[in-house]
N, C-alpha and C. Protein backbone atom coordinates (compact mmCIF):
# COMPACT_ATOMS: atom_id res chain seq x y z
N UNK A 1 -1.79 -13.14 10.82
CA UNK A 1 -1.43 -14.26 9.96
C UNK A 1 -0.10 -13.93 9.27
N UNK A 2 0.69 -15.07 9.31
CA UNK A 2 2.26 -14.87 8.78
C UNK A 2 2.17 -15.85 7.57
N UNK A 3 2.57 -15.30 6.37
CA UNK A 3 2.63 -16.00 5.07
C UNK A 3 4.15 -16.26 5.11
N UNK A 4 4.43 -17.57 4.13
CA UNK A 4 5.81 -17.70 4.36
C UNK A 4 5.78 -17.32 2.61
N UNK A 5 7.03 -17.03 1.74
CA UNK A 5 6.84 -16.99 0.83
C UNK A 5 6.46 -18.10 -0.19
N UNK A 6 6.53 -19.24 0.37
CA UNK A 6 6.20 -20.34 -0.67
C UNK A 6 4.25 -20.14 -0.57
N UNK A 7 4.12 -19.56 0.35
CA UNK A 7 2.22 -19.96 0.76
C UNK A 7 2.11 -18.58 0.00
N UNK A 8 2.78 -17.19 -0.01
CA UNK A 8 2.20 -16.16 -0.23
C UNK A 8 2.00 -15.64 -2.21
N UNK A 9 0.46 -15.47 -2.57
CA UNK A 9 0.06 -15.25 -3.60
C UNK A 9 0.72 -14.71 -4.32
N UNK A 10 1.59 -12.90 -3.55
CA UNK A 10 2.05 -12.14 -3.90
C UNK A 10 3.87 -12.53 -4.59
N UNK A 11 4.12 -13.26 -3.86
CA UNK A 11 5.28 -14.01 -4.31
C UNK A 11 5.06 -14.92 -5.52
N UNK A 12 4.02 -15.69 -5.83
CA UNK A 12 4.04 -15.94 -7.34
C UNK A 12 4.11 -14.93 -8.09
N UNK A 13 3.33 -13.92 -8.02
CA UNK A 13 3.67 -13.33 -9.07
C UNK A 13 4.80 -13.03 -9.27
N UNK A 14 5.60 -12.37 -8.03
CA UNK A 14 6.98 -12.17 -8.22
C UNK A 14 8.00 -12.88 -9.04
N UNK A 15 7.67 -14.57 -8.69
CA UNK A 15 8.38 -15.45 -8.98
C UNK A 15 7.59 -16.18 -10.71
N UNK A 16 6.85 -15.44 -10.72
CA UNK A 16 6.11 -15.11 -12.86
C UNK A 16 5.47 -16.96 -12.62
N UNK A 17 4.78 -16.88 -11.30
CA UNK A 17 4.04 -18.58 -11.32
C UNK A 17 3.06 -18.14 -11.41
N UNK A 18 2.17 -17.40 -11.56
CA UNK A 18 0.75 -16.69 -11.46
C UNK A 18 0.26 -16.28 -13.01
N UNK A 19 0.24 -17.18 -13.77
CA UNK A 19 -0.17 -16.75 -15.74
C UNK A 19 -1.40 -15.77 -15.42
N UNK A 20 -2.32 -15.87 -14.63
CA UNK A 20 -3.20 -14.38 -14.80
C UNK A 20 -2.72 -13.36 -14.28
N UNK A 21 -1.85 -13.12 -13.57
CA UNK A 21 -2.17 -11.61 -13.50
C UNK A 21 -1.76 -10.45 -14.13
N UNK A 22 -2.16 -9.72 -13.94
CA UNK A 22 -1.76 -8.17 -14.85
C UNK A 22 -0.53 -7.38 -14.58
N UNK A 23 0.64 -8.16 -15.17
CA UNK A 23 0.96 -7.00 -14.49
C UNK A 23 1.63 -5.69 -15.27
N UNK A 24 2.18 -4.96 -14.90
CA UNK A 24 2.12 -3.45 -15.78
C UNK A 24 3.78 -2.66 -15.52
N UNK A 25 4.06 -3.40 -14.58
CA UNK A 25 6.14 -2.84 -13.95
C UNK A 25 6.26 -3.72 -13.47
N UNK A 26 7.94 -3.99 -13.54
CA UNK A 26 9.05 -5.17 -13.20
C UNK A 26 10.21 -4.48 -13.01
N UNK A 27 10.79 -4.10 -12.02
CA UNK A 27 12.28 -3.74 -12.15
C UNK A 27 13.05 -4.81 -11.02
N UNK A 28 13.84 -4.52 -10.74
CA UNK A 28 15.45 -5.00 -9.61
C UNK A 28 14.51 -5.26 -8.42
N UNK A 29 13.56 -4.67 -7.94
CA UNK A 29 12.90 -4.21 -6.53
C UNK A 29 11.21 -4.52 -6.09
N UNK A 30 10.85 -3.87 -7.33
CA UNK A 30 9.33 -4.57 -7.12
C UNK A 30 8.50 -4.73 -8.49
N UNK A 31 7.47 -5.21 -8.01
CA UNK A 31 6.79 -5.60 -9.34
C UNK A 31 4.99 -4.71 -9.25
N UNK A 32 4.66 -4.16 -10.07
CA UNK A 32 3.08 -3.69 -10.27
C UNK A 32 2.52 -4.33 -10.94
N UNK A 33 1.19 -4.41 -10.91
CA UNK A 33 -0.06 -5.48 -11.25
C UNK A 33 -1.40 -4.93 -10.60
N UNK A 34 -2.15 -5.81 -11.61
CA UNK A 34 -3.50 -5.01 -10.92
C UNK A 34 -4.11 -6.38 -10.33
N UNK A 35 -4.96 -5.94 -9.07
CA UNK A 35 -5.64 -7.13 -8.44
C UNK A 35 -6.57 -8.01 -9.11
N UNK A 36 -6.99 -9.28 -8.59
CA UNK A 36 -7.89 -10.22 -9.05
C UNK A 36 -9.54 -9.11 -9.36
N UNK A 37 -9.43 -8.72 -8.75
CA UNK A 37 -11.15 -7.69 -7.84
C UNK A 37 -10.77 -6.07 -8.01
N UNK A 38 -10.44 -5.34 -9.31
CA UNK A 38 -10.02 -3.78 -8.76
C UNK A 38 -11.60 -2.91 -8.62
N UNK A 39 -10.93 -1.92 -7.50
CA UNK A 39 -12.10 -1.18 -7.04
C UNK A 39 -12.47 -0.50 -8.39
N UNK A 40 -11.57 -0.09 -8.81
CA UNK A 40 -11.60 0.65 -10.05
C UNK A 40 -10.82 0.30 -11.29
N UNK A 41 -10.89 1.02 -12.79
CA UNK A 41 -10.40 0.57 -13.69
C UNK A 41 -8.74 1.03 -12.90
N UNK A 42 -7.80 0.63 -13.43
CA UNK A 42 -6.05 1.09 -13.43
C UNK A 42 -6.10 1.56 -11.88
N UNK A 43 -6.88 0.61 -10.84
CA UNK A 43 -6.10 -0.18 -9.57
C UNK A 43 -5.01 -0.58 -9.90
N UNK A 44 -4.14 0.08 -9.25
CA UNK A 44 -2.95 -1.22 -9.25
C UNK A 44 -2.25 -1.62 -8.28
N UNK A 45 -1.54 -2.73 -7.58
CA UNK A 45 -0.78 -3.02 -6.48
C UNK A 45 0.61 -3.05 -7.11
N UNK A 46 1.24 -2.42 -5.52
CA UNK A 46 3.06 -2.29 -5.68
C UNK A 46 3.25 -3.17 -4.72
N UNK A 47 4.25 -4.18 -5.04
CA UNK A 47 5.10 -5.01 -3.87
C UNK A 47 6.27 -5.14 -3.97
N UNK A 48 7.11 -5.20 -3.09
CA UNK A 48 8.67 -5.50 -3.22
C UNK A 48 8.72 -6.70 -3.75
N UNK A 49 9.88 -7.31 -4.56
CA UNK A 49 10.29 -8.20 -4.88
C UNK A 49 10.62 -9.41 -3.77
N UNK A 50 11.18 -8.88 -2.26
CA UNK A 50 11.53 -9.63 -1.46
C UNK A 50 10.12 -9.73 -0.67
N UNK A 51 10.07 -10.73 0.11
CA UNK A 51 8.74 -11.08 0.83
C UNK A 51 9.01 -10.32 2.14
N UNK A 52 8.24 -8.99 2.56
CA UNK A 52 8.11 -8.51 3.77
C UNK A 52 6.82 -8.37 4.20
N UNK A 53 6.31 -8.74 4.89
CA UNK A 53 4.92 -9.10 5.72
C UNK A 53 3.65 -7.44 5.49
N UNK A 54 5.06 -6.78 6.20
CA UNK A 54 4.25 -5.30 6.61
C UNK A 54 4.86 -4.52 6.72
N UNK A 55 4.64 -3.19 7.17
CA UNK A 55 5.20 -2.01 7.29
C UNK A 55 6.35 -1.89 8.25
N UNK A 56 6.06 -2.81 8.80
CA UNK A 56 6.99 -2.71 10.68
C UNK A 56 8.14 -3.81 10.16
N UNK A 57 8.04 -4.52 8.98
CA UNK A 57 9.02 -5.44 8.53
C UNK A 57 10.01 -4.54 7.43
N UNK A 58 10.28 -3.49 6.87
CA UNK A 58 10.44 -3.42 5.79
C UNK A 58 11.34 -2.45 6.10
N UNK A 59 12.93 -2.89 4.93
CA UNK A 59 14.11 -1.76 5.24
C UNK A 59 13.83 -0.74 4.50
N UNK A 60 14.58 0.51 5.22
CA UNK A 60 14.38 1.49 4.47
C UNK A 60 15.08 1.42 3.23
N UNK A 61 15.43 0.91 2.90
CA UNK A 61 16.29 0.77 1.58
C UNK A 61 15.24 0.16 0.42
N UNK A 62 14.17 -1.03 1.06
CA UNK A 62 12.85 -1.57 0.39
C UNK A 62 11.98 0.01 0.32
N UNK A 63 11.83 0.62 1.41
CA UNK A 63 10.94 1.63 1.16
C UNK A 63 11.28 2.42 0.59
N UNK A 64 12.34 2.73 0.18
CA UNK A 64 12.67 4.01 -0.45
C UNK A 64 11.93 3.17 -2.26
N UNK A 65 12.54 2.21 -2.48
CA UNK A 65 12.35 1.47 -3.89
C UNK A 65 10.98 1.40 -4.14
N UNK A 66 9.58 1.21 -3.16
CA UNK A 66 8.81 1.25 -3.39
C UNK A 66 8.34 2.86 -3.70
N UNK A 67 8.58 3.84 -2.73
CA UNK A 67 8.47 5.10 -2.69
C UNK A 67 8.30 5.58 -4.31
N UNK A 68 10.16 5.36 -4.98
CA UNK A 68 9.83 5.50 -6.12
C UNK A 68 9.23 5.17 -7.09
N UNK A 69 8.91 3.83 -6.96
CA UNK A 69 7.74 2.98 -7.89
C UNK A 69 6.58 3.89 -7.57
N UNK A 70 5.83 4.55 -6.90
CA UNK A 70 4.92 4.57 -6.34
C UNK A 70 4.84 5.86 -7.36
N UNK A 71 5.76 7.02 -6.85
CA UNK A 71 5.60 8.08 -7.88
C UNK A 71 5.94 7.94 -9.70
N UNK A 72 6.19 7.10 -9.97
CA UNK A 72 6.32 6.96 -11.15
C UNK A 72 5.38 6.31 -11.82
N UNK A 73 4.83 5.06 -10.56
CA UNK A 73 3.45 4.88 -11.21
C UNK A 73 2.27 5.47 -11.43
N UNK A 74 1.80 6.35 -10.57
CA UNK A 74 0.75 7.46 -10.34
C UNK A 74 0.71 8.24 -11.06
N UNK A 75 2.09 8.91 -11.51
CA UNK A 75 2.37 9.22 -13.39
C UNK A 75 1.58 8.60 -14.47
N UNK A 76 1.75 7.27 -14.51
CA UNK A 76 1.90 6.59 -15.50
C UNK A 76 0.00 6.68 -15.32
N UNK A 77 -0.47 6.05 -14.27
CA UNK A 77 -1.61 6.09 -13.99
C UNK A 77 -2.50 7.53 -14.85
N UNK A 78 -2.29 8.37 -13.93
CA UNK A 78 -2.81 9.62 -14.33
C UNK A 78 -2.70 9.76 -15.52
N UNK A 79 -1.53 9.31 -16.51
CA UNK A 79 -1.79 9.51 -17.71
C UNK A 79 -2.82 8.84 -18.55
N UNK A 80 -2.82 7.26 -18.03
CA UNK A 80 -3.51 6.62 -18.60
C UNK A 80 -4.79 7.20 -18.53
N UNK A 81 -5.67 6.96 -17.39
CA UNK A 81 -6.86 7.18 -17.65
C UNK A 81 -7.59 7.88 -17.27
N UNK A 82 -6.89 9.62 -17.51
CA UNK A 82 -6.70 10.55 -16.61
C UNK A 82 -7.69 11.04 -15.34
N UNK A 83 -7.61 10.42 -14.37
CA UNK A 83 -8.19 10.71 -13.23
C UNK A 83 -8.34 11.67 -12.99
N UNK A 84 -9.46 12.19 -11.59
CA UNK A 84 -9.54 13.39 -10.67
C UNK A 84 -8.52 13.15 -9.89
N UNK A 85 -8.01 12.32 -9.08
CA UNK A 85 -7.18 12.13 -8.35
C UNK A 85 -7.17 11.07 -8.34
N UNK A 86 -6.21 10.36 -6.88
CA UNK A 86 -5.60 8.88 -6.78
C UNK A 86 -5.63 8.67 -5.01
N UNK A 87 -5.94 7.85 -5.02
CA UNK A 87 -5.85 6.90 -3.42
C UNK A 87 -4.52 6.07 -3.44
N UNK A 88 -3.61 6.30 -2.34
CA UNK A 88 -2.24 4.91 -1.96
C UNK A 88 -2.91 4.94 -0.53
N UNK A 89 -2.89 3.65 -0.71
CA UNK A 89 -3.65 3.02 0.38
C UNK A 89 -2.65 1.83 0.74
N UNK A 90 -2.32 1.68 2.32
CA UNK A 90 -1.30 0.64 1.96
C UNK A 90 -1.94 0.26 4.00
N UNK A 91 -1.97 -1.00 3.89
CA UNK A 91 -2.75 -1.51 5.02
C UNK A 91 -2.26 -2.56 5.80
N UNK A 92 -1.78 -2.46 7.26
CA UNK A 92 -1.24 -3.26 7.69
C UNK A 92 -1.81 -3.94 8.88
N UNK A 93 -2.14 -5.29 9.38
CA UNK A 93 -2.61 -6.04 10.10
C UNK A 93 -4.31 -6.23 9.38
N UNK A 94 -4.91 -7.35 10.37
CA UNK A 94 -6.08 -7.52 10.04
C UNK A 94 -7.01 -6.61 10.78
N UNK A 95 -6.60 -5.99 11.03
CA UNK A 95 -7.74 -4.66 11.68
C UNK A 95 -7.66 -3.28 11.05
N UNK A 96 -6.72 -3.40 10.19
CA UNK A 96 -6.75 -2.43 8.88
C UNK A 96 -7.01 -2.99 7.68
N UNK A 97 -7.54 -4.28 7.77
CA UNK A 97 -7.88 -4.76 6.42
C UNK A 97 -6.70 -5.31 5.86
N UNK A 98 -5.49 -5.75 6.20
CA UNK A 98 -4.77 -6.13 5.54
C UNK A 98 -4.98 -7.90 5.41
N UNK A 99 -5.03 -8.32 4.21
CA UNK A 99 -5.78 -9.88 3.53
C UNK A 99 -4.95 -10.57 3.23
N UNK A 100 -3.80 -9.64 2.21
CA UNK A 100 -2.71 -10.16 2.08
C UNK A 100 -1.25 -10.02 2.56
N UNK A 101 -0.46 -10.76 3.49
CA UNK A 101 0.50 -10.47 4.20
C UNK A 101 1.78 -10.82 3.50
N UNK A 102 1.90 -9.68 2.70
CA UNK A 102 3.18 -9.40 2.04
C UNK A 102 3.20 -7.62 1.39
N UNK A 103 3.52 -6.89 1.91
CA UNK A 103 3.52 -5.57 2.29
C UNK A 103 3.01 -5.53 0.55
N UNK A 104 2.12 -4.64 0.67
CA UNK A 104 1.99 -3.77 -0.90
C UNK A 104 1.09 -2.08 -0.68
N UNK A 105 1.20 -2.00 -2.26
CA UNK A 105 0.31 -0.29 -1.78
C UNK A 105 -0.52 -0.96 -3.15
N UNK A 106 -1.85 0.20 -2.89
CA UNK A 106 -2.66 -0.01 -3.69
C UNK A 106 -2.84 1.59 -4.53
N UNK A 107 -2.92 1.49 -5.32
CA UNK A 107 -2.78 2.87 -6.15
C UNK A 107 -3.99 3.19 -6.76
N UNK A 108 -5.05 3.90 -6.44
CA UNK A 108 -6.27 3.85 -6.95
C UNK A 108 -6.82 5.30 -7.46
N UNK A 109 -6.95 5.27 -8.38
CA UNK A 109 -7.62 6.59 -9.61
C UNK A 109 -9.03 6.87 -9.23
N UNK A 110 -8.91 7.76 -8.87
CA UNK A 110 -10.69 7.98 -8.22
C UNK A 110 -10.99 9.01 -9.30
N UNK A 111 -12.56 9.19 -9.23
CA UNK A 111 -13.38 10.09 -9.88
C UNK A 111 -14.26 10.45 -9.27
N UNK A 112 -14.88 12.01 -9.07
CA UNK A 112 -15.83 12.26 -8.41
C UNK A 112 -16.98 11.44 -8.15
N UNK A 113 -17.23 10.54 -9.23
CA UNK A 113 -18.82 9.98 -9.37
C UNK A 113 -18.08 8.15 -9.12
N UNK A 114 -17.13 7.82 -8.66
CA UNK A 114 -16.95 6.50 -8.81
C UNK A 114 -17.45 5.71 -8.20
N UNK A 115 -17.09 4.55 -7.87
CA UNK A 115 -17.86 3.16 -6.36
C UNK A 115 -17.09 3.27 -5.42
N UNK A 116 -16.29 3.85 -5.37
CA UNK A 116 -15.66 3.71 -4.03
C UNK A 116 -15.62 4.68 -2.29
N UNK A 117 -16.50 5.65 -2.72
CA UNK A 117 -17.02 7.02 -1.74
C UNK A 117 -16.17 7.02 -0.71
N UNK A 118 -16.45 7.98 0.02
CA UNK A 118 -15.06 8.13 0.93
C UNK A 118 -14.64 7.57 1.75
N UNK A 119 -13.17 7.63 2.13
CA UNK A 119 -12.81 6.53 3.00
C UNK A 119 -12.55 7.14 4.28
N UNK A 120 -12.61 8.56 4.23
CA UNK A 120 -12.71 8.81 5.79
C UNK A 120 -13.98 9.27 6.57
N UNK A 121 -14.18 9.06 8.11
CA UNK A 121 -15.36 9.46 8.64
C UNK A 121 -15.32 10.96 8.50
N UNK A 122 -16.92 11.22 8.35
CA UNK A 122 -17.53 12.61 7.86
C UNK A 122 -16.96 13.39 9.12
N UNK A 123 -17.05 12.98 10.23
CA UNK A 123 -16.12 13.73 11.67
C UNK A 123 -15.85 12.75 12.65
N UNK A 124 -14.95 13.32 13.94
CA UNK A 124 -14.64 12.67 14.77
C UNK A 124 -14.51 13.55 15.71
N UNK A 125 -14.75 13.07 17.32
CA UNK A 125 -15.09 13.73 18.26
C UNK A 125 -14.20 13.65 19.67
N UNK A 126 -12.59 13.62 19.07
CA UNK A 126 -11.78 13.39 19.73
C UNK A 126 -11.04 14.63 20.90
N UNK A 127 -10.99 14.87 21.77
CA UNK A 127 -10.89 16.43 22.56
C UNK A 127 -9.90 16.56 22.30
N UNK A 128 -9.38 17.84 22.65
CA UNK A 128 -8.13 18.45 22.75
C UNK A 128 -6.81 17.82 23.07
N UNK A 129 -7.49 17.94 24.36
CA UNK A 129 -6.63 16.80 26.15
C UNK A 129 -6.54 15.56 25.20
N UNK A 130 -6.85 15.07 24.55
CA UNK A 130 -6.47 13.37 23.99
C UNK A 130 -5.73 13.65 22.71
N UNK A 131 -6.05 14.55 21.92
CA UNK A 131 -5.15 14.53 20.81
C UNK A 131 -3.84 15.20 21.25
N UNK A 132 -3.20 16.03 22.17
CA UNK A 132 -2.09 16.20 23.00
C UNK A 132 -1.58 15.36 23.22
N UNK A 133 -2.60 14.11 24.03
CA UNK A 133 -1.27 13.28 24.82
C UNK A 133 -1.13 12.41 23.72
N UNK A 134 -2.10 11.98 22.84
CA UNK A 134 -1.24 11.03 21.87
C UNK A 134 0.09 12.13 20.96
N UNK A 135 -0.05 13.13 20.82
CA UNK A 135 0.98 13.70 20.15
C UNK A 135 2.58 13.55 21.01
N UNK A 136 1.98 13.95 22.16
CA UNK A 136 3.49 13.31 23.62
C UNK A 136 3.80 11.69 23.05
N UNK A 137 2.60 10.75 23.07
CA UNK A 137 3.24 9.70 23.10
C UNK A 137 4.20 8.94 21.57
N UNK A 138 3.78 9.87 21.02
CA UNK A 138 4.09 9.36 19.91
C UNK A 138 5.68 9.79 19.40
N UNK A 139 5.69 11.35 20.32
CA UNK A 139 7.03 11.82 19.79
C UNK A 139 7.95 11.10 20.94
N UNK A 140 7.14 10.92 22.45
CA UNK A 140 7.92 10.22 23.20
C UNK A 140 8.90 8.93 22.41
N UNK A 141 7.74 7.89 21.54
CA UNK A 141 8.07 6.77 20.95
C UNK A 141 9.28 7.33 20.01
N UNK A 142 9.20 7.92 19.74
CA UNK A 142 10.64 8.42 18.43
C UNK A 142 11.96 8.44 19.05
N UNK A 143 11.25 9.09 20.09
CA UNK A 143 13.19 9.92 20.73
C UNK A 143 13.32 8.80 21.63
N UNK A 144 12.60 7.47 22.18
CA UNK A 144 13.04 6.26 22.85
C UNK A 144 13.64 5.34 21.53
N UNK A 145 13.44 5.56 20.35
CA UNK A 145 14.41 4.93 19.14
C UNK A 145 13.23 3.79 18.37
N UNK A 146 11.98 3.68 19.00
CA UNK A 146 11.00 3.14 18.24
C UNK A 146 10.98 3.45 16.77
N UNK A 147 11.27 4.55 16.17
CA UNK A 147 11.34 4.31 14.94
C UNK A 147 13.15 4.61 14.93
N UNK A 148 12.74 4.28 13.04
CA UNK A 148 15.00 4.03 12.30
C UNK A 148 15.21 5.13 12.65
């Protein structure tokens, strides 16, 4: 699903049409806020200011701006309500769960005892011979110019 920015949620806020939401940073680049639904207390979402879909849309010049939002918020986070640690979770297509299509990260303060239990499988039973060739294909993909 392709949001255009007039349809996409995340762009009101940007554009300060959204009177509920929370939000907590505003600079030149992106804006932080916490979701309608947080998993936890001081969830918060990062989005660029400009409307980019996803990960595979986004200049490095956007990522670097989020990058730094990201560590400065997790600061800010940790101070607030001082966590065990923190989840950035940032999800792209609908088979990673992505709901809303306008790139963001989710910044989440975990605690040993919280609701959210873990997000990775307890194991996986992938062989040798297969984790090799995806490692070939992947560096193959680099040096053919698939990534910047």
């Amino acid at each position: 699903m392709v949001l255009t920015p007039v349809d996409c949620p995340f762009c009101e806020i940007v554009q300060r049409e959204a009177p509920d939401a929370r939000e907590v940073y505003r600079d030149e680049h992106v804006i932080a806020f916490f979701p309608t639904e947080p998993a936890v207390l001081g969830h918060t979402l990062i989005v660029p200011r400009e409307h980019v879909s996803d990960i595979w849309s986004v200049s490095e010049e956007t990522a670097a701006h989020l990058a730094t939002a990201t560590v400065r918020l997790a600061l800010a986070i940790r101070a607030a309500v001082h966590s065990e640690g923190l989840n950035v979770i940032q999800s792209n297509g609908e088979a990673a769960t992505q709901t809303v299509f306008h790139l963001h990260l989710h910044l989440v303060p975990r605690w040993s005892d919280d609701a959210m239990g873990p997000i990775w499988p307890e194991e996986t039973n992938y062989t040798e011979t297969a984790k090799d060739e995806m490692q070939q294909r992947i560096r193959t993909a680099i040096r053919e110019g698939c990534a910047r």
